[in-house]
N, C-alpha and C. Protein backbone atom coordinates (compact mmCIF):
# COMPACT_ATOMS: atom_id res chain seq x y z
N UNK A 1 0.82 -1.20 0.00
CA UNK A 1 0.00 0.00 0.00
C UNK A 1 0.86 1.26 0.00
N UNK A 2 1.81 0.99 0.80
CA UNK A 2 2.75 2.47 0.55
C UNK A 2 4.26 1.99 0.71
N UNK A 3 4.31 1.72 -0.70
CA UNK A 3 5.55 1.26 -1.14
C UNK A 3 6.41 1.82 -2.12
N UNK A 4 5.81 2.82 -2.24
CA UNK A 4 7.01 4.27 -2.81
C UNK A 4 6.35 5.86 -1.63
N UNK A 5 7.40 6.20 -1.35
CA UNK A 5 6.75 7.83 -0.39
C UNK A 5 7.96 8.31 -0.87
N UNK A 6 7.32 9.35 -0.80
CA UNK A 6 8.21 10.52 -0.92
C UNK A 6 7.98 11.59 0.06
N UNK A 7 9.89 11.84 0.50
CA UNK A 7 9.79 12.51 1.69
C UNK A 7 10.32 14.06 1.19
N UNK A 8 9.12 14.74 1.50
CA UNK A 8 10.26 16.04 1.08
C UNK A 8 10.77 16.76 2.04
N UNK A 9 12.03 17.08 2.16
CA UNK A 9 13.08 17.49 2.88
C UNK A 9 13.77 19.09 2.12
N UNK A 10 14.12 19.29 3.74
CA UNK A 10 14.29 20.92 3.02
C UNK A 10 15.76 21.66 4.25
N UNK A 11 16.26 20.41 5.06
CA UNK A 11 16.72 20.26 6.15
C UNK A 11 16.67 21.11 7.17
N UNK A 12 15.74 21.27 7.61
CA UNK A 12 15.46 22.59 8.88
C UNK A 12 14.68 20.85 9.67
N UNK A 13 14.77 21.35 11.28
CA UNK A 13 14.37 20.55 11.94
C UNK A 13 13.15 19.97 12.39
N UNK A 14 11.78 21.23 11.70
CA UNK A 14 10.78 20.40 11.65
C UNK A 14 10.84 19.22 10.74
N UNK A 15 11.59 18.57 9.54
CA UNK A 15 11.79 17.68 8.99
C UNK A 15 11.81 16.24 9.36
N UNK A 16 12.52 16.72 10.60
CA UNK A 16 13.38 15.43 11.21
C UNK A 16 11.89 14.03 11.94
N UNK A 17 10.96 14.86 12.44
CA UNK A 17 9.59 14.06 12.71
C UNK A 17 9.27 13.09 11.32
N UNK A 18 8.78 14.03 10.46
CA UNK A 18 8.25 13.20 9.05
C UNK A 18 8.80 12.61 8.37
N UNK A 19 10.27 12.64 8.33
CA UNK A 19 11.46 11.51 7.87
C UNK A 19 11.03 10.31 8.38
N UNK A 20 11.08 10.24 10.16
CA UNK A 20 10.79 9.28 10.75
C UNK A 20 9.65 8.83 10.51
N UNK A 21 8.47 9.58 10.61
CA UNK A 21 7.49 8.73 9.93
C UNK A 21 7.04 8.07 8.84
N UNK A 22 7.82 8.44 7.59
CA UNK A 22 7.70 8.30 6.21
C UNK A 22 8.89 6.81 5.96
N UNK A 23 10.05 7.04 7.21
CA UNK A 23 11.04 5.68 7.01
C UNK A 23 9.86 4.60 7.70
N UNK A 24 9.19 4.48 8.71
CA UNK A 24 8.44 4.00 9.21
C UNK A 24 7.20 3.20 8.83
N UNK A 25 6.84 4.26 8.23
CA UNK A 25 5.62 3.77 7.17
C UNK A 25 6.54 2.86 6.34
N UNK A 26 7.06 2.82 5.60
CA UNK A 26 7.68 2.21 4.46
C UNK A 26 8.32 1.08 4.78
N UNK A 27 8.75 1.24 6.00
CA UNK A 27 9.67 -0.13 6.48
C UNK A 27 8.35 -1.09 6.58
N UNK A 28 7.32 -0.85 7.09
CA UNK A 28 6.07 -1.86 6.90
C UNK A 28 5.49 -2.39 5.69
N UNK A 29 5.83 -1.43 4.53
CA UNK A 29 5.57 -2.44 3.66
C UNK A 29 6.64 -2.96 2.41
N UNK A 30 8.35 -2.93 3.16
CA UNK A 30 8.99 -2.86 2.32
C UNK A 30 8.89 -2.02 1.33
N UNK A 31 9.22 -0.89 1.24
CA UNK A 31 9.20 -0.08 -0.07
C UNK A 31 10.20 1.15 0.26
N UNK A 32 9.78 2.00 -0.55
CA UNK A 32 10.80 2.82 -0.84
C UNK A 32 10.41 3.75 -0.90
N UNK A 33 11.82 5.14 0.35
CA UNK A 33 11.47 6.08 0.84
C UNK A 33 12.66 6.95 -0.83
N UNK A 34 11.42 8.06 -1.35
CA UNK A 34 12.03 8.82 -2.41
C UNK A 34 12.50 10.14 -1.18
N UNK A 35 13.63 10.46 -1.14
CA UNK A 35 13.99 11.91 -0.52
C UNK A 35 14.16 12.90 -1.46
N UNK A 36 13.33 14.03 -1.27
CA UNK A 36 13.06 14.72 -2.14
C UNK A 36 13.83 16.63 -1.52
N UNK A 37 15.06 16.76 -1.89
CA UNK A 37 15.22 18.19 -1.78
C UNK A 37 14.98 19.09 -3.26
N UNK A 38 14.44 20.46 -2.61
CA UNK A 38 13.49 20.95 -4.08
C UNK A 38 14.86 22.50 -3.74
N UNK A 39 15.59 23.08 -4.38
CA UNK A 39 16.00 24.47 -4.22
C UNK A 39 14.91 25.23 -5.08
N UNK A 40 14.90 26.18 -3.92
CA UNK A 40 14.17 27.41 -4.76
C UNK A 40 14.85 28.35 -4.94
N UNK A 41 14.74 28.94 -6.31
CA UNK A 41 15.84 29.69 -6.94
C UNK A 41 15.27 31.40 -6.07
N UNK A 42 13.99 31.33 -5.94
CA UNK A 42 13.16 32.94 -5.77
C UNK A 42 14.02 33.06 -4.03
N UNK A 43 14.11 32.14 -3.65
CA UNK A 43 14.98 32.51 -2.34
C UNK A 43 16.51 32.14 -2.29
N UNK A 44 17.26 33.43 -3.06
CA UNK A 44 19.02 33.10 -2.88
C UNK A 44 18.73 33.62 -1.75
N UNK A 45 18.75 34.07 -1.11
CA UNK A 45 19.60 35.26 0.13
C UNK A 45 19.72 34.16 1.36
N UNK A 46 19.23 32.55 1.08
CA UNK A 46 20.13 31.77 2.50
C UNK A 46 21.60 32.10 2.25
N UNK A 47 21.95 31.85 3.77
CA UNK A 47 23.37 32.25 4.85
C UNK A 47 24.27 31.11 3.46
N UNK A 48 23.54 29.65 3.97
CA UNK A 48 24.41 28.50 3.09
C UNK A 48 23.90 28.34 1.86
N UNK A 49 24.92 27.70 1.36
CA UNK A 49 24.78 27.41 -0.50
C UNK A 49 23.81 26.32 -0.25
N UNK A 50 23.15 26.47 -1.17
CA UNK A 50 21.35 25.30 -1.31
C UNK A 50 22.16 24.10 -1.82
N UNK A 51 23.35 24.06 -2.32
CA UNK A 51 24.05 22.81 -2.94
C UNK A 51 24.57 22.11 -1.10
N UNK A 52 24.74 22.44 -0.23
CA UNK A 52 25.16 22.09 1.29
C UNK A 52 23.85 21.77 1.85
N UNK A 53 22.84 22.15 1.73
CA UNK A 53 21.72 22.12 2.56
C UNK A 53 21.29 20.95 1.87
N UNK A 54 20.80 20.88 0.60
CA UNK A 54 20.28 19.61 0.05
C UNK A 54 21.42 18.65 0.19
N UNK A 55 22.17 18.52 0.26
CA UNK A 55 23.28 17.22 0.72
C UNK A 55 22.97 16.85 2.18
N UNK A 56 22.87 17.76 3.23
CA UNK A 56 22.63 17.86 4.76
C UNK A 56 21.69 17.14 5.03
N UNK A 57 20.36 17.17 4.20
CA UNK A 57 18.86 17.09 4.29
C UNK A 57 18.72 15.83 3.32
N UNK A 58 19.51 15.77 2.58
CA UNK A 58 19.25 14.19 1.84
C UNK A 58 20.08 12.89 2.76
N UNK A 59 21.12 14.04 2.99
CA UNK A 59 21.89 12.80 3.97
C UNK A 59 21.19 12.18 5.56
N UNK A 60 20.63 13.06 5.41
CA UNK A 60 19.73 13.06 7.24
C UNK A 60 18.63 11.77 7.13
N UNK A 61 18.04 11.98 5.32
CA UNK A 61 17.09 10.82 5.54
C UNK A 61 17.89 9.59 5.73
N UNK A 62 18.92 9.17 4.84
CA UNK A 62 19.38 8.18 4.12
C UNK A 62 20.25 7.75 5.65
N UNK A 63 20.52 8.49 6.84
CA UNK A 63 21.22 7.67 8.06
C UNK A 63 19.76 7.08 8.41
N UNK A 64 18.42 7.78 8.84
CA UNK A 64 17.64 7.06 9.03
C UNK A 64 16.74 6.29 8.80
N UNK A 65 17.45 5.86 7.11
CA UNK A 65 16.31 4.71 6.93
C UNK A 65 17.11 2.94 7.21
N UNK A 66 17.51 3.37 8.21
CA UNK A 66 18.23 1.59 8.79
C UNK A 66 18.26 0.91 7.39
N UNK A 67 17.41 -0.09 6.86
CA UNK A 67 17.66 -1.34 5.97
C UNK A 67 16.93 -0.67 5.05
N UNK A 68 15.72 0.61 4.80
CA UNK A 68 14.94 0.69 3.70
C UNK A 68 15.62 1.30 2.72
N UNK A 69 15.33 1.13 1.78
CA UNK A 69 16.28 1.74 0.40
C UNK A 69 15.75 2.96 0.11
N UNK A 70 16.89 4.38 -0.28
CA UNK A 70 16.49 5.40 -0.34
C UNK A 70 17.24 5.80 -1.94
N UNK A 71 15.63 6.21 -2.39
CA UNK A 71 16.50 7.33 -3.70
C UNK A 71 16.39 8.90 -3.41
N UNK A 72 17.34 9.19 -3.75
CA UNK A 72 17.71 10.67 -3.38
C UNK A 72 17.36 11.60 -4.54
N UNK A 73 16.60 12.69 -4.67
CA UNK A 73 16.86 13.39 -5.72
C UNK A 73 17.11 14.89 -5.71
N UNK A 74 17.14 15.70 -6.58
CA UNK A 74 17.72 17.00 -6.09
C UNK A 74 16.42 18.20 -7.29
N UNK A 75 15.71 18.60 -6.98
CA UNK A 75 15.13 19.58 -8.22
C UNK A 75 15.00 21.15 -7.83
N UNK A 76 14.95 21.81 -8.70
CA UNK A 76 14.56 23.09 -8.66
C UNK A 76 13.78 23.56 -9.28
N UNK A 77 13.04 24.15 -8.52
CA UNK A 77 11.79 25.01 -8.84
C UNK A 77 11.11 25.37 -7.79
N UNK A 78 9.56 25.98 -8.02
CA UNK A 78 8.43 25.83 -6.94
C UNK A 78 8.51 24.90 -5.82
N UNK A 79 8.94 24.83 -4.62
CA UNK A 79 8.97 23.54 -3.77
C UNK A 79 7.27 22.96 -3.80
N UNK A 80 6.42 23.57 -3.96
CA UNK A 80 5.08 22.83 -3.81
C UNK A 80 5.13 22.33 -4.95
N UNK A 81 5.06 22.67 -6.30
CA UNK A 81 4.79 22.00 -7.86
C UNK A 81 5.98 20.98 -7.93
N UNK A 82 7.02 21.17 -7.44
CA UNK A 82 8.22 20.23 -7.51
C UNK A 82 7.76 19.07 -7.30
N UNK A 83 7.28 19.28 -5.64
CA UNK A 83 6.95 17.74 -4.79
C UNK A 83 5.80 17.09 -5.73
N UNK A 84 5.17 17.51 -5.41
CA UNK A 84 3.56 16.84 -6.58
C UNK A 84 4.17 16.38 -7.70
N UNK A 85 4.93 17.42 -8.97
CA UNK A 85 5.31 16.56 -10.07
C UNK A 85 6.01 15.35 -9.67
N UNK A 86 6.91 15.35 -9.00
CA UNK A 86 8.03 14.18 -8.38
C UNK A 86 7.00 13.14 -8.30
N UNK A 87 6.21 13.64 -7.10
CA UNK A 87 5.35 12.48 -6.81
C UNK A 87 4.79 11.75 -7.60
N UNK A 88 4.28 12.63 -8.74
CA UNK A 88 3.37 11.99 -9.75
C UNK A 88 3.89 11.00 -11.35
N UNK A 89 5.26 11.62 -11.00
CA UNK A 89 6.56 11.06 -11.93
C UNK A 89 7.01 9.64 -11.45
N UNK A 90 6.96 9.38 -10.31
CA UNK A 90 7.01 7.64 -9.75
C UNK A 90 5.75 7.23 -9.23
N UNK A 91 4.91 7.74 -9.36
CA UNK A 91 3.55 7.21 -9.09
C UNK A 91 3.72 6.56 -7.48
N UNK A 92 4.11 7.67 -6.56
CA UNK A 92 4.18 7.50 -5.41
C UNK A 92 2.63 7.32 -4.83
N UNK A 93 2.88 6.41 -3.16
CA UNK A 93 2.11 5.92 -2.62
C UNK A 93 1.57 7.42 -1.65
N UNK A 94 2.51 8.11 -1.30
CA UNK A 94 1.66 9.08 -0.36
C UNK A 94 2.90 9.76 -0.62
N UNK A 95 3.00 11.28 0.15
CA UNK A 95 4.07 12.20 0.43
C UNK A 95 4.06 12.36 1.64
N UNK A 96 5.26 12.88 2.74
CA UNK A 96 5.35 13.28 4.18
C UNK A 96 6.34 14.24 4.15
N UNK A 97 6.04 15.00 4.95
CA UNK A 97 6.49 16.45 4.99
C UNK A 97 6.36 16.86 6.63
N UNK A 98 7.51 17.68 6.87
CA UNK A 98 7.48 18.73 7.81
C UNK A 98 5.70 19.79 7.78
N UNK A 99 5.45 20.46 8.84
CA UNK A 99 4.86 21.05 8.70
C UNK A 99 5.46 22.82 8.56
N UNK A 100 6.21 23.12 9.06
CA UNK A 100 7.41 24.28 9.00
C UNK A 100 8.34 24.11 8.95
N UNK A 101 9.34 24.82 7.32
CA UNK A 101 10.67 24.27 7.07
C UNK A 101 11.40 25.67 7.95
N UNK A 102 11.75 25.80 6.47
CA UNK A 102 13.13 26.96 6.55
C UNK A 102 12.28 28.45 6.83
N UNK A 103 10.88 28.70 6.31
CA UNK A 103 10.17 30.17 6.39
C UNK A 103 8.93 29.74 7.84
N UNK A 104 9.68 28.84 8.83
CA UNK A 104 8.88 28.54 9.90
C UNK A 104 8.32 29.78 10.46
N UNK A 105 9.17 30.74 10.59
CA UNK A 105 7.64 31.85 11.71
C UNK A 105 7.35 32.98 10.77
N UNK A 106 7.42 32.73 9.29
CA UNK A 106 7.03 33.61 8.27
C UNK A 106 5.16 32.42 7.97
N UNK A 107 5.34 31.31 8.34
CA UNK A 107 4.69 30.33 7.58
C UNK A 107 3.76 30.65 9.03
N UNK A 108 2.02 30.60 8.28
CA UNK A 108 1.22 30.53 9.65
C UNK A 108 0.25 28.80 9.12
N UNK A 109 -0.06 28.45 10.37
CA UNK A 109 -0.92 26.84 10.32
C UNK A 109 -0.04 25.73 9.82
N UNK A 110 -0.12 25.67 8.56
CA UNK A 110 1.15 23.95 8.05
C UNK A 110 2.06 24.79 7.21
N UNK A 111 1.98 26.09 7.20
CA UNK A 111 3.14 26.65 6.07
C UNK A 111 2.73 26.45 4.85
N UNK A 112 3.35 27.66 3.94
CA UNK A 112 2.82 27.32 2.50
C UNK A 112 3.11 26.55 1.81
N UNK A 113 4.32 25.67 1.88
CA UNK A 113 4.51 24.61 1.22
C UNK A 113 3.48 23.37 1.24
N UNK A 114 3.41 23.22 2.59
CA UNK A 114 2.99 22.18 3.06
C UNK A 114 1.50 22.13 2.88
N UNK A 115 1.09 23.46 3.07
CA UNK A 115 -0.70 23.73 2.65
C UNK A 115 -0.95 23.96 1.38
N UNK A 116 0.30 24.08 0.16
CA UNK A 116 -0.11 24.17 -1.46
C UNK A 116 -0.05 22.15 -1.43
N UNK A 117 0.88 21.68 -0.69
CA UNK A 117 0.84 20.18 -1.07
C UNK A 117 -0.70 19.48 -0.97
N UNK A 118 -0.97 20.05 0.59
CA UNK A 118 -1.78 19.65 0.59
C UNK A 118 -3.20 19.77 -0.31
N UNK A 119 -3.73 20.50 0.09
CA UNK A 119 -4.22 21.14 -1.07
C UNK A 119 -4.15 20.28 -2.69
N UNK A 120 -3.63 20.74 -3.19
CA UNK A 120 -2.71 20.01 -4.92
C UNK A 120 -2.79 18.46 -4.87
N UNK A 121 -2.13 17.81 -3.92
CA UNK A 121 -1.43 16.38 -4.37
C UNK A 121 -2.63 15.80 -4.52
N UNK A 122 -2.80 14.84 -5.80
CA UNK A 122 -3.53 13.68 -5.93
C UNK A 122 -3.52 12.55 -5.11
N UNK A 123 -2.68 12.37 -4.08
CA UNK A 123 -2.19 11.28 -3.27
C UNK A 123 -2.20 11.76 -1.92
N UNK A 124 -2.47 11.01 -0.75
CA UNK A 124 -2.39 11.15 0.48
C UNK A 124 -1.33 11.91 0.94
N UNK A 125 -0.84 12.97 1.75
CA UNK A 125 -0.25 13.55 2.23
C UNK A 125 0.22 13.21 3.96
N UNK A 126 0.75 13.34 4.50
CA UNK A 126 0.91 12.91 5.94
C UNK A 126 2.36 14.15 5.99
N UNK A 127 1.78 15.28 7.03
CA UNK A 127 2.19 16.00 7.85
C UNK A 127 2.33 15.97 8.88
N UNK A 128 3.46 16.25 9.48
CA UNK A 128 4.38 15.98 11.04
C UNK A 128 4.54 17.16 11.54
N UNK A 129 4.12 18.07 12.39
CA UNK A 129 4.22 19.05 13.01
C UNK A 129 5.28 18.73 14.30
N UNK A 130 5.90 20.16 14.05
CA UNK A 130 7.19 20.26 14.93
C UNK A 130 6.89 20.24 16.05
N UNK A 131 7.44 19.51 17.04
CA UNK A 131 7.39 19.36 18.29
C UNK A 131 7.58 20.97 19.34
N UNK A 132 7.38 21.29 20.31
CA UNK A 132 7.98 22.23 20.83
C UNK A 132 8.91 22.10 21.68
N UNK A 133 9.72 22.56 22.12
CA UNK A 133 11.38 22.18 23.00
C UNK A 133 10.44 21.12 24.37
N UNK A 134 9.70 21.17 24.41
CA UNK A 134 9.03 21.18 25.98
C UNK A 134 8.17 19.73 25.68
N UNK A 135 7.90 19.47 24.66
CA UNK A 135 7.06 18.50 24.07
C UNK A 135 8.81 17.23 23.94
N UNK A 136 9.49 17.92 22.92
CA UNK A 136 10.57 17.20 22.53
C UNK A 136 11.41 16.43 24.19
N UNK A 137 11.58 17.13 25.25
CA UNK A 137 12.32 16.65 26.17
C UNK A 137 11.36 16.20 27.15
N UNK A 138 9.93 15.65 26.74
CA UNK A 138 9.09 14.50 27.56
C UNK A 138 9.26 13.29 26.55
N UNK A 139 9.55 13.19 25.26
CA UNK A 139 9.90 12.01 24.51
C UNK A 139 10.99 11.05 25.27
């Protein structure tokens, strides 16, 4: 049933939840976690080069998918139209996503990425909202 996902990653730390759930999901039905970093060209002015961040954020999935097999890919464009085409280009089982990446306290409710995905994708979506420091150190 969900034996291709695609995780889109953008490496900011709300990420790090929906990785885990998207390796998770997938390890149940044997399949395969797609890691998806999207650069957006309309935002140069990050501190780091988007070529460091998408390596950071692809590499982050690929320590935690223990035994599941990960394809990595790299695109640019729209991060919302990116993910959906991707998705719809392997005829993925669902997508999982952060709920606030990198424009976290610019972004209000799931952020605009995450609320054009939702919204858009033909396929199930599963959003992971960031923990708060206080939430994170009762885990």
């Amino acid at each position: 049933m969900f034996e291709q996902v695609v995780v889109a990653t953008d490496g900011s730390e709300s990420v790090k939840r929906g990785v885990q759930a998207a390796v998770d999901l997938t390890e149940r039905f044997e399949g395969t976690v797609h890691a998806l970093y999207v650069a957006d060209p309309a935002k140069t002015d990050d501190a780091e080069p988007t070529d460091e961040i998408g390596d950071e954020a692809l590499g982050y999935v690929q320590k935690q998918a223990n035994e599941t097999d990960v394809v990595t890919t790299v695109r640019e464009g729209d991060p919302a139209t990116e993910i959906i085409e991707y998705a719809e280009t392997i005829d993925a089982d669902a997508i999982a996503m952060g709920t606030r990446g990198r424009d976290g306290e610019h972004a209000f409710l799931l952020g605009s990425v995450a609320e054009a995905v939702v919204r858009e994708a033909p396929i199930p979506v599963l959003t992971v909202r960031q923990l708060e420091a206080t939430q994170e150190a009762e885990q």
